[in-house]
Protein backbone atom coordinates (compact mmCIF):
# COMPACT_ATOMS: atom_id res chain seq x y z
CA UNK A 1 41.19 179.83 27.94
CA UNK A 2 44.72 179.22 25.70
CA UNK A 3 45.70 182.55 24.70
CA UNK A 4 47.99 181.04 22.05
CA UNK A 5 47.29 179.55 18.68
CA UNK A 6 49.16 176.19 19.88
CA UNK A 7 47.43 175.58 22.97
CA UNK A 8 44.21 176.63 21.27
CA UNK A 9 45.25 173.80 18.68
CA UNK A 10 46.01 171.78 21.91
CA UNK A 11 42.60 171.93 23.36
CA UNK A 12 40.92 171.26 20.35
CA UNK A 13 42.96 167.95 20.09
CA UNK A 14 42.93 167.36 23.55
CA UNK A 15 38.84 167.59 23.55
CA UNK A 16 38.63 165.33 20.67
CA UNK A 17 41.13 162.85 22.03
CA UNK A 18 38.75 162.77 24.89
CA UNK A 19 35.69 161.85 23.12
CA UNK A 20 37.69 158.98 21.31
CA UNK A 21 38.85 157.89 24.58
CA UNK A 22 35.24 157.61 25.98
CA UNK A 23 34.33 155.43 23.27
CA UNK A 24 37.07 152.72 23.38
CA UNK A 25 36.41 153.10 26.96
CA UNK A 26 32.55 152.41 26.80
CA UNK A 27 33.79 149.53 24.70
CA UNK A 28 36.07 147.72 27.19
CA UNK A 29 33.14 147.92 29.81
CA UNK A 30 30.88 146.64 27.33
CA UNK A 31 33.13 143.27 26.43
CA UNK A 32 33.24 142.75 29.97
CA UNK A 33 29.51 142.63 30.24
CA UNK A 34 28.88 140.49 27.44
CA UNK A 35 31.62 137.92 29.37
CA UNK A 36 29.50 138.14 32.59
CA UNK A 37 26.28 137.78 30.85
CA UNK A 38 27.27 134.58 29.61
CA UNK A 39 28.51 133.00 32.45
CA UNK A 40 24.97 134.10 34.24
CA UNK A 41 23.46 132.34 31.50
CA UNK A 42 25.57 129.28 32.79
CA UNK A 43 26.52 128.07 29.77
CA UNK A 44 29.97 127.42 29.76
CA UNK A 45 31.07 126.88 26.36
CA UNK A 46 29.20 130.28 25.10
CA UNK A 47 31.03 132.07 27.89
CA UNK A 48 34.59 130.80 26.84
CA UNK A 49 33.67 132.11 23.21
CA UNK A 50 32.83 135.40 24.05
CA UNK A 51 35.68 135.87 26.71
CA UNK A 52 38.07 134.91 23.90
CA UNK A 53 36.37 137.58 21.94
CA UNK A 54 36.70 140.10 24.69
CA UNK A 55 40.49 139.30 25.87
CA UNK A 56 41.35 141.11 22.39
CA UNK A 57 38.92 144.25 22.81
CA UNK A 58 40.24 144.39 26.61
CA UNK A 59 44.27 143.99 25.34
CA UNK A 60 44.12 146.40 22.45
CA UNK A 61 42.44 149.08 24.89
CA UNK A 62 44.77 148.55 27.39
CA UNK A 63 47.89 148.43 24.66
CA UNK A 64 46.47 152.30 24.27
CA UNK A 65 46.94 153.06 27.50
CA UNK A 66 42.76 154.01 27.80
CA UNK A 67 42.97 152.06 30.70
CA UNK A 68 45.31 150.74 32.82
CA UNK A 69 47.23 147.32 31.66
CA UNK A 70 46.71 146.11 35.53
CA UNK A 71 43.10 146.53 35.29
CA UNK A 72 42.73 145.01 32.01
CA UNK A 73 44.45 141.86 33.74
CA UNK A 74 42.41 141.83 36.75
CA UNK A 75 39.51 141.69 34.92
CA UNK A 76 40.46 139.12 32.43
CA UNK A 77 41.73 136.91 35.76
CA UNK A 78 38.49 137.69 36.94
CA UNK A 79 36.05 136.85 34.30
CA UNK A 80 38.47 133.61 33.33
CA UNK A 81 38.03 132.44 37.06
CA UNK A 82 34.04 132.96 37.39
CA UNK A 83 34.69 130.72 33.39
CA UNK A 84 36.58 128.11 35.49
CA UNK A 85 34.15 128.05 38.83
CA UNK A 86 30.76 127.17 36.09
């Protein structure tokens, strides 16, 4: 345990930085779903609307650095190709 008072102020931030975190986090995975939802659906039109939606959750997550900006790219390319291939 942080014997100090700044790293006991440290861990208290650091804890609920971590919570925050887990929410935009949960969020990113959620867009994503939504996007592959609608392409199972097959319709094409709904899937390009949502995947717009989601390219801004999944850039502003990654701009935070909650993820990592290479993953957030793979999985756009990914989700826009499986878009393309309906």
């Amino acid at each position: 345990m942080a014997n100090t008072a700044q790293a006991r102020k440290r861990a208290r931030q650091a804890t609920e930085q971590r919570a925050h975190n887990v929410g935009l986090r949960s969020s990113f995975r959620t867009a994503i779903k939504k996007v592959r939802k609608a392409i199972e659906a097959g319709d094409k039109t709904a899937a390009q609307a949502v995947f717009k939606d989601s390219q801004c959750v999944i850039d502003s997550i990654a701009d935070k650095n909650i993820v990592h900006k290479n993953l957030a790219a793979r999985q756009k390319s990914r989700l826009s190709a499986a878009i393309k291939a309906l």
